[in-house]
C-alpha atoms as a PDB file:
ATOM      1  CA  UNK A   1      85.483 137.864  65.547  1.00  0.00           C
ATOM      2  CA  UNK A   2      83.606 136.117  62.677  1.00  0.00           C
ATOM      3  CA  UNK A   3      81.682 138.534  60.205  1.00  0.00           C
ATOM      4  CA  UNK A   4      79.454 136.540  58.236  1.00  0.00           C
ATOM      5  CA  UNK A   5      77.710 138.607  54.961  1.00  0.00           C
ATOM      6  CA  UNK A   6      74.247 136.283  54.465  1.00  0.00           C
ATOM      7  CA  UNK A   7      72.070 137.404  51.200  1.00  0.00           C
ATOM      8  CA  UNK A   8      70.019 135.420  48.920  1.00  0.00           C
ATOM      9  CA  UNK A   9      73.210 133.828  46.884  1.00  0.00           C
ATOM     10  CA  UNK A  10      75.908 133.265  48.301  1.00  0.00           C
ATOM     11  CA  UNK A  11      78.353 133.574  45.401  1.00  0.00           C
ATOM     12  CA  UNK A  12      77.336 136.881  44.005  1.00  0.00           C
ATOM     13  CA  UNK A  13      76.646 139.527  46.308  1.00  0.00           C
ATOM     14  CA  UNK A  14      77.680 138.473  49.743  1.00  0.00           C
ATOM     15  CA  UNK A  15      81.426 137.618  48.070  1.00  0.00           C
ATOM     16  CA  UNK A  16      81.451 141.361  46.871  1.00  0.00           C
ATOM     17  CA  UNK A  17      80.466 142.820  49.624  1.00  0.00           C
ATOM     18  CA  UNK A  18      83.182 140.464  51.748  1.00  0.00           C
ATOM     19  CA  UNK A  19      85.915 141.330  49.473  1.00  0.00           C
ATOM     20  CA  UNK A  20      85.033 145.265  49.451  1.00  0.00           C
ATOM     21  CA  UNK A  21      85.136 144.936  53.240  1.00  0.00           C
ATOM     22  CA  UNK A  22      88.629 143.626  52.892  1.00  0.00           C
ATOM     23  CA  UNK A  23      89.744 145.961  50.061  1.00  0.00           C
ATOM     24  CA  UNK A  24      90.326 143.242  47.585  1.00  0.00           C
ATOM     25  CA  UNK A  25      88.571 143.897  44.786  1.00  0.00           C
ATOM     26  CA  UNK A  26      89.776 143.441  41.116  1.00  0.00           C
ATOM     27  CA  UNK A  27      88.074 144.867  38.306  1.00  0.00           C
ATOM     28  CA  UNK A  28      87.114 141.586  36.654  1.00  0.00           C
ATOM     29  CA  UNK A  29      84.563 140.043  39.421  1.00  0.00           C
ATOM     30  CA  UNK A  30      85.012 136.633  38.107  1.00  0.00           C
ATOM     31  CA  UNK A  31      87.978 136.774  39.691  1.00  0.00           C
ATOM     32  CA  UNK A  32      87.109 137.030  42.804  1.00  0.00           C
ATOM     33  CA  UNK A  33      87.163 133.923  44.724  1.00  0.00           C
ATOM     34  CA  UNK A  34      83.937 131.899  44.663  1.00  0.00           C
ATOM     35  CA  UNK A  35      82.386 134.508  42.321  1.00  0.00           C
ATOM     36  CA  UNK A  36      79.190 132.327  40.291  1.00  0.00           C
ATOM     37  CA  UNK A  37      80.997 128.948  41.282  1.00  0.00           C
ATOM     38  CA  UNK A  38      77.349 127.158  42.122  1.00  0.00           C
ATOM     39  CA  UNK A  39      78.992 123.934  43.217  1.00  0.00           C
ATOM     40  CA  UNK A  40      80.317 126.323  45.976  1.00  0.00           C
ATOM     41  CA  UNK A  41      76.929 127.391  47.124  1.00  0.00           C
ATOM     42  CA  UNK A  42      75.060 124.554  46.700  1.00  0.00           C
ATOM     43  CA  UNK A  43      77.229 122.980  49.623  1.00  0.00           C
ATOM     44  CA  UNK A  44      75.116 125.306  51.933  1.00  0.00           C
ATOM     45  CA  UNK A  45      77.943 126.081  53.629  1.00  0.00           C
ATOM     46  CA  UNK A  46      79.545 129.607  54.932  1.00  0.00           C
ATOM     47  CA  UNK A  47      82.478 130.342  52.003  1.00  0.00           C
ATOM     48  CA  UNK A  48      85.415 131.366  53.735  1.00  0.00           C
ATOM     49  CA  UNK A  49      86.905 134.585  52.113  1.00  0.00           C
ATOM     50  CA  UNK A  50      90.160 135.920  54.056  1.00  0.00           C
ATOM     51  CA  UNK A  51      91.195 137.921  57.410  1.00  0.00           C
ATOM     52  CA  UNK A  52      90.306 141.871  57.007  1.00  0.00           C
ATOM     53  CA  UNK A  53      92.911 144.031  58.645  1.00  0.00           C
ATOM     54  CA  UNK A  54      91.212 143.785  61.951  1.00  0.00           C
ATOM     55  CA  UNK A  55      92.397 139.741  62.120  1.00  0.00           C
ATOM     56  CA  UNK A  56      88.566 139.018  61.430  1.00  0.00           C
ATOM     57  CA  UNK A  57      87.563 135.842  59.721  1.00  0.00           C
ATOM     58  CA  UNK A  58      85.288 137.069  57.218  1.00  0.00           C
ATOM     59  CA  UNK A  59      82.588 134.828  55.335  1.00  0.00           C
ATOM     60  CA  UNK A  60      80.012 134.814  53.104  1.00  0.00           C
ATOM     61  CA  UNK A  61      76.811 132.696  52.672  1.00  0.00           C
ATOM     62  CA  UNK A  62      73.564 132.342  50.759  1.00  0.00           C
ATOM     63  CA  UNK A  63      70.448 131.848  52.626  1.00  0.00           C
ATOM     64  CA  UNK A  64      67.874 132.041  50.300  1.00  0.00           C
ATOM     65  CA  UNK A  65      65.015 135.080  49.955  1.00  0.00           C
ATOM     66  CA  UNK A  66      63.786 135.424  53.998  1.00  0.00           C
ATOM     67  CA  UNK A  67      67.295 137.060  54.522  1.00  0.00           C
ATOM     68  CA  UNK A  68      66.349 139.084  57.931  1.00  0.00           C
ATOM     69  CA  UNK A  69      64.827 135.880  59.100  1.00  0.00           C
ATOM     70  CA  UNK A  70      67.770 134.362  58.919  1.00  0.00           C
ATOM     71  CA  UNK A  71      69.815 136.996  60.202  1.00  0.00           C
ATOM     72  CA  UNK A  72      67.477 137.011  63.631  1.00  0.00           C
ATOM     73  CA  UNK A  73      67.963 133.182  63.996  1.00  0.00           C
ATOM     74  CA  UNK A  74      71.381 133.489  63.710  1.00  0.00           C
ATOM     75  CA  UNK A  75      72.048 136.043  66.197  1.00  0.00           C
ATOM     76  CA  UNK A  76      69.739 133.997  68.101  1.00  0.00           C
ATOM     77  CA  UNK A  77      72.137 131.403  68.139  1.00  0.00           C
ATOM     78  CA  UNK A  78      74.859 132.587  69.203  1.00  0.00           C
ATOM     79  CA  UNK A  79      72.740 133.456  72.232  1.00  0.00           C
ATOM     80  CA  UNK A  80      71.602 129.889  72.707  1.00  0.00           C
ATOM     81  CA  UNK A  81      75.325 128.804  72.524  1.00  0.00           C
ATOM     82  CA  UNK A  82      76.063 130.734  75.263  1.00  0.00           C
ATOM     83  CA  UNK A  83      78.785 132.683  72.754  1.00  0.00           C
ATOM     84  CA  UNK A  84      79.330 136.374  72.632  1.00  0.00           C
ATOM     85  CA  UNK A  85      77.795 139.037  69.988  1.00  0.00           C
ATOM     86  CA  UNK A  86      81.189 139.674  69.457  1.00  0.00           C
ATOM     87  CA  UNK A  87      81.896 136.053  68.336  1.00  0.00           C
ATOM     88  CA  UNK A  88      79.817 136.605  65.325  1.00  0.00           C
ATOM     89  CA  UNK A  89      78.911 139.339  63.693  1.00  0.00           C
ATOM     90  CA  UNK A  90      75.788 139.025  60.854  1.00  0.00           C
ATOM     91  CA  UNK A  91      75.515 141.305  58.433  1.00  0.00           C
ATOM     92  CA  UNK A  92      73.027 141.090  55.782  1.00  0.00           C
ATOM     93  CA  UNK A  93      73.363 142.715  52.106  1.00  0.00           C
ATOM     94  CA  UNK A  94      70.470 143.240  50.600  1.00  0.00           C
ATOM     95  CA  UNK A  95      70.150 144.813  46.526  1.00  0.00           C
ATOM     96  CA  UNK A  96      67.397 145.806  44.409  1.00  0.00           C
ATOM     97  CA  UNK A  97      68.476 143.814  41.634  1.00  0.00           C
ATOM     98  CA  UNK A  98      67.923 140.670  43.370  1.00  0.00           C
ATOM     99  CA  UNK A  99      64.833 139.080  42.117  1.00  0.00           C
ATOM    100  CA  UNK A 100      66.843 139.791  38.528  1.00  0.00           C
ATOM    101  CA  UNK A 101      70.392 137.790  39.558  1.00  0.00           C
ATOM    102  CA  UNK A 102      68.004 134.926  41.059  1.00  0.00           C
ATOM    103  CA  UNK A 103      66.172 134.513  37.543  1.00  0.00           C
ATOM    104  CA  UNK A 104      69.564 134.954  36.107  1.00  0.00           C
ATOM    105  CA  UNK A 105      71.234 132.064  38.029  1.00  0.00           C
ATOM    106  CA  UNK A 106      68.422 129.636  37.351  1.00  0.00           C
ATOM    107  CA  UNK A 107      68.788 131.140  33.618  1.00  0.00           C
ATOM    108  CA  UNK A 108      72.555 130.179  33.659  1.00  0.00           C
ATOM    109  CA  UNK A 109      72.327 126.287  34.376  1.00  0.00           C
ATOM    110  CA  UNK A 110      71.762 126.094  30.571  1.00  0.00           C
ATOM    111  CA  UNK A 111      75.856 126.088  30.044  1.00  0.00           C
ATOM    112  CA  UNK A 112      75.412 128.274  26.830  1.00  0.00           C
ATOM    113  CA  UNK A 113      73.778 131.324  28.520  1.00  0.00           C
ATOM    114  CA  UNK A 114      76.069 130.310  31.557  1.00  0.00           C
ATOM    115  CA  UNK A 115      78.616 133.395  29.632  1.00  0.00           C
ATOM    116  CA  UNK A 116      75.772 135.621  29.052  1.00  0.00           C
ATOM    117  CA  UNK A 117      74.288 135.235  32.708  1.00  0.00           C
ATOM    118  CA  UNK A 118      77.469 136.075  34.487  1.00  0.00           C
ATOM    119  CA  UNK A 119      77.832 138.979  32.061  1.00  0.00           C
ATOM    120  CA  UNK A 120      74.257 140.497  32.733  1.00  0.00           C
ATOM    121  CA  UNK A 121      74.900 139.570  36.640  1.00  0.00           C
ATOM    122  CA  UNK A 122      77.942 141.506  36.886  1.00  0.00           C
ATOM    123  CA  UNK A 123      76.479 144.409  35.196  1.00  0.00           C
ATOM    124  CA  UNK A 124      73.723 144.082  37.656  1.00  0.00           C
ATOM    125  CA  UNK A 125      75.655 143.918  40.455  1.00  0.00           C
ATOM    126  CA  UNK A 126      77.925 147.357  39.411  1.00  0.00           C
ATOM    127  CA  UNK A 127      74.581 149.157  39.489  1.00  0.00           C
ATOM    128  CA  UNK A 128      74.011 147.878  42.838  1.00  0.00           C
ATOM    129  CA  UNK A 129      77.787 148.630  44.412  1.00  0.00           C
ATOM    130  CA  UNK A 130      76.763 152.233  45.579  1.00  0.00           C
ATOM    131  CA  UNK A 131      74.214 150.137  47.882  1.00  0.00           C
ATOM    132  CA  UNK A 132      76.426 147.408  49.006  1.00  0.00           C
ATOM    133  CA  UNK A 133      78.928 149.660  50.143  1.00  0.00           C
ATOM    134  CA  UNK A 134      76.780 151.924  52.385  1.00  0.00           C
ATOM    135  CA  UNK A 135      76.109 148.282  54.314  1.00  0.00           C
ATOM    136  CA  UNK A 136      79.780 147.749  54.860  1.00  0.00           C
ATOM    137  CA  UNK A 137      80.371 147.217  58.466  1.00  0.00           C
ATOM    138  CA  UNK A 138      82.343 150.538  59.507  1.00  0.00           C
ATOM    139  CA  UNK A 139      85.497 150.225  62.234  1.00  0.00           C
ATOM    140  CA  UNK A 140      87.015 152.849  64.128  1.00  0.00           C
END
């Protein structure tokens, strides 16, 4: 199976969530892979993060701010395609902080706030782990 974590960046806290799901997290986030790399998620692309211990392909994507909008059209989808619902599984991560990380990544394309930005966004995004957690996919 696929599992595909969709929020409104796709470098911040979809790549967290994918990487708590596979229990690889370090304690510096910017070393996660594709952690704030921009280039990354201006592709529009899914960002391919690793195989959990259940041999699932797990991914990570940004999809802007209508989030459960694009989490019905995907499911949709796989529908259309004549795939299985367990071919794909679309789960969306959703924080508080947000509307703050989104004013912070336009904030941080000025290179010399780029350190401060990342800073404040991580910090952000600590607050916000109790939540991201709880919308871990759970397997038995």
């Amino acid at each position: 199976m696929n599992i595909l974590f969709i929020g409104s960046s796709g470098v911040y806290q979809t790549v967290l969530a994918a990487n708590l799901h596979m229990d690889t997290i370090p304690t510096d986030y910017k070393q996660l892979p594709c952690f704030g790399d921009y280039n990354m998620e201006q592709s529009g692309q899914p960002l391919f993060m690793g195989i959990d211990n259940y041999g699932n392909r797990i991914y990570a994507l940004g999809v802007g701010s209508d989030v459960g909008m694009v989490q019905k059209c995907l499911e949709q989808l796989v529908t259309i395609l004549g795939a299985s619902a367990d071919d794909l599984l679309v789960i969306p991560i959703l924080i508080r902080s947000q509307g703050s990380i989104s004013f912070l990544q336009q904030v941080s394309r000025w290179r010399a706030l780029r350190p401060l930005s990342i800073a404040l966004i991580i910090k952000l995004l600590k607050k916000d782990l109790p939540s991201i957690q709880a919308q871990l996919p759970q397997f038995t």
